[in-house]
N, C-alpha and C. Protein backbone atom coordinates (compact mmCIF):
# COMPACT_ATOMS: atom_id res chain seq x y z
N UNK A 1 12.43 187.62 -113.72
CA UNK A 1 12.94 188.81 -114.40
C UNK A 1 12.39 188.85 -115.81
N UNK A 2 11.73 190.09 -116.21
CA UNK A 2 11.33 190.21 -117.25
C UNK A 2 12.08 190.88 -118.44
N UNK A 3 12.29 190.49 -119.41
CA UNK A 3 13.50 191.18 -120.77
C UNK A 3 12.41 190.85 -122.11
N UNK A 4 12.89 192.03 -122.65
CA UNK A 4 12.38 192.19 -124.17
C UNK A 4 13.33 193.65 -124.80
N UNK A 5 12.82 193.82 -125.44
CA UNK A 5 13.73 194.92 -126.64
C UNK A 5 13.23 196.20 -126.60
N UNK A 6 13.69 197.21 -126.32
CA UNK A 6 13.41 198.37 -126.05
C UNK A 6 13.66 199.26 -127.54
N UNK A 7 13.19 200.15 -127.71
CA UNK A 7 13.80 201.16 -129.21
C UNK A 7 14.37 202.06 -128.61
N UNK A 8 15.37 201.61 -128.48
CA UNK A 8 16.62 202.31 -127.67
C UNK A 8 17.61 202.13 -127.71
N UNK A 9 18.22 202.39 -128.92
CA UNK A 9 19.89 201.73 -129.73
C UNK A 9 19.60 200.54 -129.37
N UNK A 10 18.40 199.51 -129.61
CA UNK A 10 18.26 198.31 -129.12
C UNK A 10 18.31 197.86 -127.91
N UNK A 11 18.59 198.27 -127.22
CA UNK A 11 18.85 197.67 -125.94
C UNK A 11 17.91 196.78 -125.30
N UNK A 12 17.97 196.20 -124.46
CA UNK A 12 17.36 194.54 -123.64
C UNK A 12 16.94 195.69 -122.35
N UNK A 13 15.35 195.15 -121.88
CA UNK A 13 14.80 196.36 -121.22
C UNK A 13 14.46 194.85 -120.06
N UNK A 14 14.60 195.37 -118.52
CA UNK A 14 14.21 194.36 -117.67
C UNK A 14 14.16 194.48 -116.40
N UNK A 15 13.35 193.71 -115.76
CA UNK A 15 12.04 194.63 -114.81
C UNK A 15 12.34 193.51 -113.65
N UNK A 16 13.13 193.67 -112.40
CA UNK A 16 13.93 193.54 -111.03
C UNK A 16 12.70 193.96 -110.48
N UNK A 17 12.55 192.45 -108.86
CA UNK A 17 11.83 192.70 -107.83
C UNK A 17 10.44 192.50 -107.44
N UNK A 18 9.67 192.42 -109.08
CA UNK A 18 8.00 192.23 -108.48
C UNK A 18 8.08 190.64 -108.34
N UNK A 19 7.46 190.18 -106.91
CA UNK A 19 7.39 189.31 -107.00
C UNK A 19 6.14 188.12 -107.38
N UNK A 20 5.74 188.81 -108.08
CA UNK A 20 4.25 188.00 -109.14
C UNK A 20 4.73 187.73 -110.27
N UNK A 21 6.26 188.56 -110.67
CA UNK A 21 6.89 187.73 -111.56
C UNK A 21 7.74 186.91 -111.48
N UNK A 22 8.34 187.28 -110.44
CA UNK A 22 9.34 186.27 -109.76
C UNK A 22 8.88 185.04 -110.07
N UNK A 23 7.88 184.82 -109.09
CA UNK A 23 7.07 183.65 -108.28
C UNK A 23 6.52 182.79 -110.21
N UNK A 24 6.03 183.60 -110.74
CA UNK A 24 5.05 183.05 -112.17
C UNK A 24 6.42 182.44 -113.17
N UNK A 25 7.80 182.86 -113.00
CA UNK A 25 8.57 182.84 -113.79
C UNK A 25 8.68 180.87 -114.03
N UNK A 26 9.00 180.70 -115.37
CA UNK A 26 9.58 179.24 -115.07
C UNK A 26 10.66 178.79 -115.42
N UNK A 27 11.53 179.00 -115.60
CA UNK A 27 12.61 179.59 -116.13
C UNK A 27 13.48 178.72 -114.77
N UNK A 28 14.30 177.79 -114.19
CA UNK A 28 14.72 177.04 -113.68
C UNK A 28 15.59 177.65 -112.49
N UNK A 29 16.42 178.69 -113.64
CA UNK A 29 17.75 179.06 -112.68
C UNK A 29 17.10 180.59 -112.19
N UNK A 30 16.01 181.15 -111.84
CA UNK A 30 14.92 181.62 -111.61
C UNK A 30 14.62 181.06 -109.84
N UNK A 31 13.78 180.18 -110.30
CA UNK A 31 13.12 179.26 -109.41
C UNK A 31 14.31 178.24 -108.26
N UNK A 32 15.24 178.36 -109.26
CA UNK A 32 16.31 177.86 -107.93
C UNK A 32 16.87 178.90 -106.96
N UNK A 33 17.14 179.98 -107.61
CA UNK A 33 17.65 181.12 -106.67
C UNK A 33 17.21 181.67 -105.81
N UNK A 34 15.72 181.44 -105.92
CA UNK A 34 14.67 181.95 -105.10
C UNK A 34 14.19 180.35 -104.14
N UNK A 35 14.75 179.57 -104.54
CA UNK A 35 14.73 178.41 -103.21
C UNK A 35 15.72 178.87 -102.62
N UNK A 36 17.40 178.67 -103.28
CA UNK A 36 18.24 179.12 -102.32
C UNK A 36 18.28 180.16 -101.31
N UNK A 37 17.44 181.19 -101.62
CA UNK A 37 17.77 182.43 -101.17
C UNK A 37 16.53 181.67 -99.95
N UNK A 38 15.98 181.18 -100.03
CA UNK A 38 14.38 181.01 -99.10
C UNK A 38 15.68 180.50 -97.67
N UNK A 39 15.94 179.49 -98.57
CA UNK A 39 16.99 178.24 -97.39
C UNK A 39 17.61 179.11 -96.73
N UNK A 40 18.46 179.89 -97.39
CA UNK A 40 19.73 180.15 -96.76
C UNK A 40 18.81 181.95 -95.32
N UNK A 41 17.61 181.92 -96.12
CA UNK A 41 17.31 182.88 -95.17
C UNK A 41 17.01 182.40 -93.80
N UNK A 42 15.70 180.97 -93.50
CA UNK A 42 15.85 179.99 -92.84
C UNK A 42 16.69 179.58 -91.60
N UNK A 43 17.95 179.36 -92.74
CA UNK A 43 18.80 179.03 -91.88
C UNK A 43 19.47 179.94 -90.92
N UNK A 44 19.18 181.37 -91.01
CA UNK A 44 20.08 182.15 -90.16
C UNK A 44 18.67 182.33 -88.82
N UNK A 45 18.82 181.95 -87.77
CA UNK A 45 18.13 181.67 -86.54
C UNK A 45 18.51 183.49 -85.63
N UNK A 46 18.75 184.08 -85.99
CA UNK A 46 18.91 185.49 -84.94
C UNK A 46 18.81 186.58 -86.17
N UNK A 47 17.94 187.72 -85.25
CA UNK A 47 18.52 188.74 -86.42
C UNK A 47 16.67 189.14 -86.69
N UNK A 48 16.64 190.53 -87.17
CA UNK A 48 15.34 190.47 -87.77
C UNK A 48 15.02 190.11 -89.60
N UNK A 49 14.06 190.53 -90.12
CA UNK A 49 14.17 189.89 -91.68
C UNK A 49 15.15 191.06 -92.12
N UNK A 50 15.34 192.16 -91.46
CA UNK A 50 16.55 193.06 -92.43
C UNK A 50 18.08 192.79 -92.23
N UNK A 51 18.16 192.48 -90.81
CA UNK A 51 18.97 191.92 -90.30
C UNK A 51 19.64 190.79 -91.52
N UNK A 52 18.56 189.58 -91.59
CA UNK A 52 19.05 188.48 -92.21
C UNK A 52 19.19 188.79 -93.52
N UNK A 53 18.90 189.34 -94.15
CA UNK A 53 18.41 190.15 -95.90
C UNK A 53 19.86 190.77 -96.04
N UNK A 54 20.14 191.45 -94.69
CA UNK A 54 21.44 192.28 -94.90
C UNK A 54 22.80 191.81 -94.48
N UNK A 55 22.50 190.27 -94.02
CA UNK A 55 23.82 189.44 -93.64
C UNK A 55 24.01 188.25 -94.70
N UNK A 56 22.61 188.04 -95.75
CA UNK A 56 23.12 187.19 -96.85
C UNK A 56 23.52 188.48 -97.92
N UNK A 57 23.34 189.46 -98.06
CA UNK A 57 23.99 190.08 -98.87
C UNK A 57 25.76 191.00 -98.67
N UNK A 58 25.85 190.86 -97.44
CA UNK A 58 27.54 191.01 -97.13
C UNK A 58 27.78 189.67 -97.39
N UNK A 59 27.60 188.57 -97.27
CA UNK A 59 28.21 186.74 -97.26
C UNK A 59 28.53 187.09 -99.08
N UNK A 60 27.60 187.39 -99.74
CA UNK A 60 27.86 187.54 -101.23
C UNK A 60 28.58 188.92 -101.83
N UNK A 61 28.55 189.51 -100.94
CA UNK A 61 29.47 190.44 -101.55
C UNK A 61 30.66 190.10 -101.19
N UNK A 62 31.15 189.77 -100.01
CA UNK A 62 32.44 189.02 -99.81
C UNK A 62 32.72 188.17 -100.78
N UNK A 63 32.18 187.84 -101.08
CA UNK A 63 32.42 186.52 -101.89
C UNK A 63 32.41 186.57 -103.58
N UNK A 64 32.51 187.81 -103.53
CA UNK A 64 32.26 188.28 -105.49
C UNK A 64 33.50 188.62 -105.73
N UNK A 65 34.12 188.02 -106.57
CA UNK A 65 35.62 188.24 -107.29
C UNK A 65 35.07 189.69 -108.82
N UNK A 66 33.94 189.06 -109.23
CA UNK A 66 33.88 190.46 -109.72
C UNK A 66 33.20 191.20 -110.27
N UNK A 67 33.23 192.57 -110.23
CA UNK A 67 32.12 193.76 -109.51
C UNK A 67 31.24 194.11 -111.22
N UNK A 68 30.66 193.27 -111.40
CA UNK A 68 30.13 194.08 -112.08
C UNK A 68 28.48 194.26 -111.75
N UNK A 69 27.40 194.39 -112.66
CA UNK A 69 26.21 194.88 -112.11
C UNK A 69 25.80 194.27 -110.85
N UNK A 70 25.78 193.19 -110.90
CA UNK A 70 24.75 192.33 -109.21
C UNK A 70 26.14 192.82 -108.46
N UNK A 71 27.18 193.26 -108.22
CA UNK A 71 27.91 193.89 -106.78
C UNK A 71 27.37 194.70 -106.61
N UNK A 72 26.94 196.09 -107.89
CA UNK A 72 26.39 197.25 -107.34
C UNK A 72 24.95 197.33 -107.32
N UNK A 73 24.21 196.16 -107.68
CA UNK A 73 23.22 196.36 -107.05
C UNK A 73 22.41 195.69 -105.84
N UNK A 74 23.29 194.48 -105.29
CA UNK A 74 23.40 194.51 -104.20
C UNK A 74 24.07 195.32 -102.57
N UNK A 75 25.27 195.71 -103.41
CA UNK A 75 26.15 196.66 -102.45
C UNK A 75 24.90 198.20 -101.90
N UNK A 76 24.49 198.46 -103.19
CA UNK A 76 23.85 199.90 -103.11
C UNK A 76 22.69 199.88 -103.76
N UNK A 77 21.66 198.71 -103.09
CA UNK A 77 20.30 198.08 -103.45
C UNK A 77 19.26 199.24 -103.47
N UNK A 78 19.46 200.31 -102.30
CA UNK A 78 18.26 200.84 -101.86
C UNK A 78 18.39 202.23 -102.62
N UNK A 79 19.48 202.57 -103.09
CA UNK A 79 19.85 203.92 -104.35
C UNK A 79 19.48 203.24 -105.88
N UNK A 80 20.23 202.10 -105.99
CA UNK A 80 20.01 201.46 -107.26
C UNK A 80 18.67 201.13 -107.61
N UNK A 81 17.71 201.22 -106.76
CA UNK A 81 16.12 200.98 -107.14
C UNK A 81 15.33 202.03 -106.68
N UNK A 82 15.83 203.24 -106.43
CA UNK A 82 14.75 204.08 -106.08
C UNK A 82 14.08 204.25 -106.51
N UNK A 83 14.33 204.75 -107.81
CA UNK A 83 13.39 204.98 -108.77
C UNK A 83 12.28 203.85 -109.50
N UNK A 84 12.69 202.81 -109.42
CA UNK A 84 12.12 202.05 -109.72
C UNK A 84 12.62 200.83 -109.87
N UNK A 85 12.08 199.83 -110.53
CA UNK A 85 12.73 198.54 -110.78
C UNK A 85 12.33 197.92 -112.52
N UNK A 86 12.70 199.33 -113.16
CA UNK A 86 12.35 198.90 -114.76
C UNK A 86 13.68 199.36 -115.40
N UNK A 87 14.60 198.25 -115.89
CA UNK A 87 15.36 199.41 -116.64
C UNK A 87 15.68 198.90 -118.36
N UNK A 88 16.59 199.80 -118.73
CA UNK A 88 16.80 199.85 -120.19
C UNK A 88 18.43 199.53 -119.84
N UNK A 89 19.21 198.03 -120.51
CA UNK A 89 19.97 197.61 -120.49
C UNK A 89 21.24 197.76 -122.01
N UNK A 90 21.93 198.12 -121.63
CA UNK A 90 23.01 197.72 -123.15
C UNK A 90 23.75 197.37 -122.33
N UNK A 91 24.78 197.27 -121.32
CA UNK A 91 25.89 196.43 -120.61
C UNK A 91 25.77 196.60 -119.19
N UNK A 92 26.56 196.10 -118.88
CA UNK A 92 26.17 196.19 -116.94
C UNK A 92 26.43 197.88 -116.38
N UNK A 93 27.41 198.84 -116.76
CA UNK A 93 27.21 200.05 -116.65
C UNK A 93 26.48 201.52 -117.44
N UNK A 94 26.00 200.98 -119.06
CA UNK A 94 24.70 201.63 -119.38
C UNK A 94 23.43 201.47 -119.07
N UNK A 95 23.01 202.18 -117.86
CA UNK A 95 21.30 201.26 -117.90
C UNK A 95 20.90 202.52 -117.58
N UNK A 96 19.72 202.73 -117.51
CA UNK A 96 18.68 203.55 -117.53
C UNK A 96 17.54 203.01 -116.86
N UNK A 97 17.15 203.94 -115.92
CA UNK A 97 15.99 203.36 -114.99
C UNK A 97 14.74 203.66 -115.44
N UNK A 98 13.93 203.26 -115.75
CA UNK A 98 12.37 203.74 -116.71
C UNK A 98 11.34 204.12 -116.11
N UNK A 99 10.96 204.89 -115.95
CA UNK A 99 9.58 205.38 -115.34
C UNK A 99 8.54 205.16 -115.96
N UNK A 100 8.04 203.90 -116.97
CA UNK A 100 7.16 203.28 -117.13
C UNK A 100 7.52 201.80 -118.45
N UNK A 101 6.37 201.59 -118.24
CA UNK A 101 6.20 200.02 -118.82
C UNK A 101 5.30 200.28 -119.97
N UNK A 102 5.37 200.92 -121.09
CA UNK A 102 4.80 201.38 -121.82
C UNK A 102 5.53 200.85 -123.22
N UNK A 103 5.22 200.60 -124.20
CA UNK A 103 5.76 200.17 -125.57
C UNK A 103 7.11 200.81 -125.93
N UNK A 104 6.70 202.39 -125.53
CA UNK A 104 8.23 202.88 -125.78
C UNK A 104 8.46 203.57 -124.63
N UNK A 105 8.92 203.36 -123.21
CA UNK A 105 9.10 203.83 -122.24
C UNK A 105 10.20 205.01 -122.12
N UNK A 106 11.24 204.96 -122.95
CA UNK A 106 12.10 206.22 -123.31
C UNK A 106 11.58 207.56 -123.75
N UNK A 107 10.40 207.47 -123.70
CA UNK A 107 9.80 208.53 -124.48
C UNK A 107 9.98 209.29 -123.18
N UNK A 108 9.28 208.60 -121.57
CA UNK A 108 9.41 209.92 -120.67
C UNK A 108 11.01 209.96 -119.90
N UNK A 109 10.93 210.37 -119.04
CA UNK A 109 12.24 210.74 -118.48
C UNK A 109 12.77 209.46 -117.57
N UNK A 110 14.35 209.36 -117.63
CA UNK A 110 14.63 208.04 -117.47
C UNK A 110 15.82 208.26 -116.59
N UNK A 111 16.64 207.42 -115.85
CA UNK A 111 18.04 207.84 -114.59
C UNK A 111 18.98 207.03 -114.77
N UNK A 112 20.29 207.07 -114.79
CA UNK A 112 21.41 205.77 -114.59
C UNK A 112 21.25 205.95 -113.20
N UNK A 113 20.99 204.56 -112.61
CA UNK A 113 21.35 204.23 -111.58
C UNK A 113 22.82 204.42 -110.62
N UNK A 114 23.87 204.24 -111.30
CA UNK A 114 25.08 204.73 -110.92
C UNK A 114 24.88 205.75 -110.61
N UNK A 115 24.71 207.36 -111.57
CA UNK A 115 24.69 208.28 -111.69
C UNK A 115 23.68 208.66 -109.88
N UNK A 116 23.04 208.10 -110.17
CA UNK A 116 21.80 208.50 -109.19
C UNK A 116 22.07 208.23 -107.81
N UNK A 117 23.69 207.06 -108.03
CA UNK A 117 23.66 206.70 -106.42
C UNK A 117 24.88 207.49 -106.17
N UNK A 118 25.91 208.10 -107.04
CA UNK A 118 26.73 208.94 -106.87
C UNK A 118 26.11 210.16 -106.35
N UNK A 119 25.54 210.60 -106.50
CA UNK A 119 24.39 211.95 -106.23
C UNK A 119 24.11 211.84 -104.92
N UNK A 120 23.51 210.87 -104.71
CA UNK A 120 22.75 210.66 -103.09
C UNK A 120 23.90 210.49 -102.05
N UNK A 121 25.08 210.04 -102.60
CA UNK A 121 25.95 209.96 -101.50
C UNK A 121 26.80 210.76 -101.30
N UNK A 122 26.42 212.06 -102.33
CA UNK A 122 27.65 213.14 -102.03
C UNK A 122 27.54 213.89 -100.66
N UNK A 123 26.45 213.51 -99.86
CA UNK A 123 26.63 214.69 -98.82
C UNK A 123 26.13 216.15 -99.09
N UNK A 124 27.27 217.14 -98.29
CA UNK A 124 26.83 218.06 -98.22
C UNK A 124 27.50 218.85 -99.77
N UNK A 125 28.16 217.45 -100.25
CA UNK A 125 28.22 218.63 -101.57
C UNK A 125 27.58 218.56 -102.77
N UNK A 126 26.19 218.12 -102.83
CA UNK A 126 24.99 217.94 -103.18
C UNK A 126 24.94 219.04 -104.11
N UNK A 127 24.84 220.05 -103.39
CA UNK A 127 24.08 221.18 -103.34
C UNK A 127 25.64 221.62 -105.28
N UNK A 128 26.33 221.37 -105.82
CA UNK A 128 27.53 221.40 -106.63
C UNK A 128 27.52 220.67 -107.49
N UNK A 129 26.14 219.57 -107.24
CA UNK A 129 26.49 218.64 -108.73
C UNK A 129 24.65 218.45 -109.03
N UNK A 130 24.67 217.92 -109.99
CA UNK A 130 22.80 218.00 -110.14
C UNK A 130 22.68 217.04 -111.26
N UNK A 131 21.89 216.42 -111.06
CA UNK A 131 21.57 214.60 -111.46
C UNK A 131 20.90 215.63 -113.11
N UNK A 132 21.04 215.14 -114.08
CA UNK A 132 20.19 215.32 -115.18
C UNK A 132 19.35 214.07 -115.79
N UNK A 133 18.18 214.28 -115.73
CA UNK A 133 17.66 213.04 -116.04
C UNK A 133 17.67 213.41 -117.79
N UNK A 134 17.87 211.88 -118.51
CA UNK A 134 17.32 211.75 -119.30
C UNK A 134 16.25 211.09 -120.03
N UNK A 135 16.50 211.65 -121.50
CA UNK A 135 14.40 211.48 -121.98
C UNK A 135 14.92 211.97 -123.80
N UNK A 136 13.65 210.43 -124.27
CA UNK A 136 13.97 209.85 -125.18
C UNK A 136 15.39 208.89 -125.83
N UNK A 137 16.22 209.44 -126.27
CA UNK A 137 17.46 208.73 -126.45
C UNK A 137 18.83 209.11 -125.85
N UNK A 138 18.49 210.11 -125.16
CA UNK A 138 19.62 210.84 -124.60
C UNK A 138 19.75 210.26 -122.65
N UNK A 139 20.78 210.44 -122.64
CA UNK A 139 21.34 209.39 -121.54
C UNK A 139 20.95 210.44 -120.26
N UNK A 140 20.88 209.73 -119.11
CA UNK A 140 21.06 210.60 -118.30
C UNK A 140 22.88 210.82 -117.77
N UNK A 141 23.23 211.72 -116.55
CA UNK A 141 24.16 212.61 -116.78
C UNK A 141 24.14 213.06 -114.82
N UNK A 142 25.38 213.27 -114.64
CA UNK A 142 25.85 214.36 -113.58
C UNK A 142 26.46 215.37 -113.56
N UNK A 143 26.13 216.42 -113.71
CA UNK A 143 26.57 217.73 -114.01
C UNK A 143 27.11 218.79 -112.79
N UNK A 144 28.60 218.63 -112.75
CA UNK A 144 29.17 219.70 -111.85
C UNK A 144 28.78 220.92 -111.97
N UNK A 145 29.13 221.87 -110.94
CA UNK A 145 28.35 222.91 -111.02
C UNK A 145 29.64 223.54 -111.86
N UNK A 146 30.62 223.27 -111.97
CA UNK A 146 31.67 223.94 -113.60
C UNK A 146 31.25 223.90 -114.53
N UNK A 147 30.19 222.83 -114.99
CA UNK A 147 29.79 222.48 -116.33
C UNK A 147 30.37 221.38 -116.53
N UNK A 148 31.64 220.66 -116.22
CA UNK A 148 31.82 219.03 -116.58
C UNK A 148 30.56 218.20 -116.31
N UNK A 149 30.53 216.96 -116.98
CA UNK A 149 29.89 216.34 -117.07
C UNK A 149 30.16 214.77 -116.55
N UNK A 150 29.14 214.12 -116.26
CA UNK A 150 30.28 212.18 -115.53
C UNK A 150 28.76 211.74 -116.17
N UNK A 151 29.16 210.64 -117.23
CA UNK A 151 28.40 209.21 -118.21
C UNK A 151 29.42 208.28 -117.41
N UNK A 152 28.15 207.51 -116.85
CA UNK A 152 28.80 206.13 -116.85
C UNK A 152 28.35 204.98 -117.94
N UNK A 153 29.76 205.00 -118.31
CA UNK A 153 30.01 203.92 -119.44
C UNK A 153 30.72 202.68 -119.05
N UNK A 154 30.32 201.81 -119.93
CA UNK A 154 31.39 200.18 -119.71
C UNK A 154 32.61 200.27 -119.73
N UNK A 155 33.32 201.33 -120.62
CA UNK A 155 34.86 201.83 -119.77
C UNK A 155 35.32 202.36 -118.77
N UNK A 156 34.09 202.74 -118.06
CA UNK A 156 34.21 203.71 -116.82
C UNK A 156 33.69 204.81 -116.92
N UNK A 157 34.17 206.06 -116.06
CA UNK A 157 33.30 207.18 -116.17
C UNK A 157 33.78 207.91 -117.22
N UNK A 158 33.39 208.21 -117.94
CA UNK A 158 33.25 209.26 -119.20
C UNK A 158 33.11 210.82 -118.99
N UNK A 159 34.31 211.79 -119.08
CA UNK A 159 33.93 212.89 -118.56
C UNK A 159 33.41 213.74 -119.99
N UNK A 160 32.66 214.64 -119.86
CA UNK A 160 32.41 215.86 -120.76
C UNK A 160 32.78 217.01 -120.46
N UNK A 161 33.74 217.64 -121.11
CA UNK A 161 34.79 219.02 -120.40
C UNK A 161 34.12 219.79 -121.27
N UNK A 162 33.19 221.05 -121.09
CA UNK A 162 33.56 222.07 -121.70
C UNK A 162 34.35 222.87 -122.07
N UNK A 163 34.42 223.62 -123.33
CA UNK A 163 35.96 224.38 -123.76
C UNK A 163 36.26 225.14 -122.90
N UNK A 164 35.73 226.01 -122.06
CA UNK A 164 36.59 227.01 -121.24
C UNK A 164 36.48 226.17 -119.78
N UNK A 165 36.86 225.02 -120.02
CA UNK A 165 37.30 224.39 -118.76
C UNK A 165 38.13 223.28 -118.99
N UNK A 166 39.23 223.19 -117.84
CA UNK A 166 40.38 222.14 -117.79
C UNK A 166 40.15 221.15 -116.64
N UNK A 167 40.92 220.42 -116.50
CA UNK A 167 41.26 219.20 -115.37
C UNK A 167 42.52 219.50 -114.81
N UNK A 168 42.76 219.94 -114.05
CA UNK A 168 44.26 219.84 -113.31
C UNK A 168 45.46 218.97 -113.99
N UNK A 169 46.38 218.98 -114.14
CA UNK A 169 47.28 217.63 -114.61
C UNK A 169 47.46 216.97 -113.02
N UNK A 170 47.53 217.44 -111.96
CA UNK A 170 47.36 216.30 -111.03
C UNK A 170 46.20 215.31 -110.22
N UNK A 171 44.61 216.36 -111.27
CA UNK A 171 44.00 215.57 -110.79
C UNK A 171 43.97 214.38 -112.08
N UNK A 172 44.28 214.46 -113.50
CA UNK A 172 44.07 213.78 -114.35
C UNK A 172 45.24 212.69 -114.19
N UNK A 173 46.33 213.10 -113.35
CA UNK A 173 47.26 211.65 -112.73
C UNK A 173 46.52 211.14 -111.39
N UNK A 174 45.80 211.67 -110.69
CA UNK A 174 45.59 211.13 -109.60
C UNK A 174 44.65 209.85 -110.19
N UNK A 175 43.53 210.08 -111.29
CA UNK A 175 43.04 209.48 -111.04
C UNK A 175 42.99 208.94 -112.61
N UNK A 176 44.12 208.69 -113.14
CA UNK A 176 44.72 208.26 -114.09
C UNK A 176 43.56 208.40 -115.51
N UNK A 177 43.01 209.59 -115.75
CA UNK A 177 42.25 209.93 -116.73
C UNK A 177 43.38 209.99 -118.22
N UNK A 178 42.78 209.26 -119.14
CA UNK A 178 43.34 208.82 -120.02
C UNK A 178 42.75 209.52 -120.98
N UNK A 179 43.39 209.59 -122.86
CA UNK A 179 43.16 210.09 -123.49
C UNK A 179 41.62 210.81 -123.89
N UNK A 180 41.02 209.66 -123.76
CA UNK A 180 39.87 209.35 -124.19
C UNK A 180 38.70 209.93 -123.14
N UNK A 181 39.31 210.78 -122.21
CA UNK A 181 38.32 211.29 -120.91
C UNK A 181 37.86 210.25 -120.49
N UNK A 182 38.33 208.96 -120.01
CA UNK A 182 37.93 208.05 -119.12
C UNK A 182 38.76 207.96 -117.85
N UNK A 183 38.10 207.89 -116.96
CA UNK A 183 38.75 206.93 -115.33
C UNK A 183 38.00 205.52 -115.01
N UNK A 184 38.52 204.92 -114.04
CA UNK A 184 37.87 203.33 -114.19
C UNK A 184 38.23 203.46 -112.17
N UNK A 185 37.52 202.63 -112.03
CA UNK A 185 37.64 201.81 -110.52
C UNK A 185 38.88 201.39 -110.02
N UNK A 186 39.47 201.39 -108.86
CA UNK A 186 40.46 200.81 -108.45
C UNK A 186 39.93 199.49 -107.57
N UNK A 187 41.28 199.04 -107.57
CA UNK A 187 41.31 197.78 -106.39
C UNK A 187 40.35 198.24 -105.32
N UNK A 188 40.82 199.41 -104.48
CA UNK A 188 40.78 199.57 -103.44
C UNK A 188 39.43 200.37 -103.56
N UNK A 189 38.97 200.99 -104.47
CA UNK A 189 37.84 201.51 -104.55
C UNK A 189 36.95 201.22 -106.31
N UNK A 190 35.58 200.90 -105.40
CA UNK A 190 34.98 200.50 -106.25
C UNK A 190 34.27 202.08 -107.25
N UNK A 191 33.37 201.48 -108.42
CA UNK A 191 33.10 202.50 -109.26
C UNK A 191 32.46 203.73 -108.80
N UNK A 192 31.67 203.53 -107.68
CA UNK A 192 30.72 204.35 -107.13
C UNK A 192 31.72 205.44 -106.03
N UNK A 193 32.41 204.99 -105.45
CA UNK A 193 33.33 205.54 -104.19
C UNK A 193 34.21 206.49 -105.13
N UNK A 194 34.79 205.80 -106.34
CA UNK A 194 36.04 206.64 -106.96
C UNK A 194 35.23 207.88 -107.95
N UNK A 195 34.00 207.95 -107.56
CA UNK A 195 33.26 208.78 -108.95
C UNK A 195 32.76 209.65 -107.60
N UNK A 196 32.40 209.58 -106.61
CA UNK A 196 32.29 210.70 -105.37
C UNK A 196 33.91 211.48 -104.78
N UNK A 197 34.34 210.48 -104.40
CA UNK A 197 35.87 211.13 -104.82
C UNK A 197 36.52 211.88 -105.59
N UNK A 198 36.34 211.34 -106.85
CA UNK A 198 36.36 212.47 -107.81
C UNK A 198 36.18 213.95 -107.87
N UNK A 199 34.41 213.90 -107.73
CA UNK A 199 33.40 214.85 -107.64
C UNK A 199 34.21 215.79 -106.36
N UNK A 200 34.26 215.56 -105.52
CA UNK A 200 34.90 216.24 -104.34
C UNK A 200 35.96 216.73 -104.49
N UNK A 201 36.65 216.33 -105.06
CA UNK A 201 38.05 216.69 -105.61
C UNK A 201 37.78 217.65 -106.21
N UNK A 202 36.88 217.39 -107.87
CA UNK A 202 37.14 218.80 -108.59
C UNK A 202 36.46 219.92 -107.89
N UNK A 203 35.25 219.66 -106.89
CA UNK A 203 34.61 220.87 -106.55
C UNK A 203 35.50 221.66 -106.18
């Protein structure tokens, strides 16, 4: 895994998946994970390589007490990297996916991964919400077709209400939206499930 400093409110920029860096890295706890992961693939005797790829990653998601970035990007590997495998880091729920490897890569247009996998899994109500990418310093964004807005932030989702628009008071108890236009994850549903839920709701 590659990290350095982005000019991007500072943020730690780092580059998931090639494996010429993987493999070149020397870095210990690197090089062990990528034995373990060799072994433990090995060891599973049935199954094809997606098969086995996709039965050590339920063994570890079972097994994660708690959810923060590696749940969702194992849980929702193949949304969380579409775009690529470069991103721009400030905490496990600000990141930004980069569409290049360039000195200042914010310059072109950039995706939250969250954002991007909420989108893909809405279904047929797609066609009601619309991914905004962002470019330069400005974040990317999901935009209802009301005009609200969903940032995912390290407090959770962050709504943006325009003035000639409200929230229900039972959807702002349902899903316990607090002063500050935030909702957060439940037990029972993780960040990604309760932010499509949502979305469905207000449509």
């Amino acid at each position: 895994m590659y990290i350095r400093h982005c000019n991007f409110y500072q943020w730690e920029t780092y580059l998931f998946g090639k494996f010429n860096t993987i493999f070149s890295c020397e870095e210990d706890n690197i090089s062990n994970s990528i034995l373990k992961l060799l072994d433990t693939y090995l060891a599973i005797e049935i199954g094809s390589p997606r098969e086995k790829l996709e039965m050590i990653i339920a063994d570890k998601l079972n097994n994660m007490i708690i959810r923060d970035w590696r749940y969702y990007f194992l849980k929702y590997y193949d949304k969380m990297l579409m775009y690529g495998s470069y991103f721009a880091k400030e905490n496990d729920f600000e990141i930004e996916c980069l569409g290049s490897e360039s000195s200042n890569p914010l310059v072109a247009y950039h995706i939250n991964p969250y954002i991007n996998t909420v989108s893909l899994l809405m279904d047929d109500h797609t066609i009601a919400t619309k991914m905004h990418w962002g470019i330069y310093s400005y974040v990317s964004t999901l935009k209802i077709n009301n005009g609200i807005e969903l940032y995912s932030k390290k407090d959770g989702w962050y709504l943006n209400i325009p003035e000639n628009q409200t929230i229900s008071e039972d959807l702002r108890k349902k899903y316990n939206i607090n002063e500050k236009k935030f909702f957060l994850e439940t037990k029972e549903e993780d960040r990604i499930e309760i932010a499509i839920k949502f979305c469905k709701d207000l449509i």
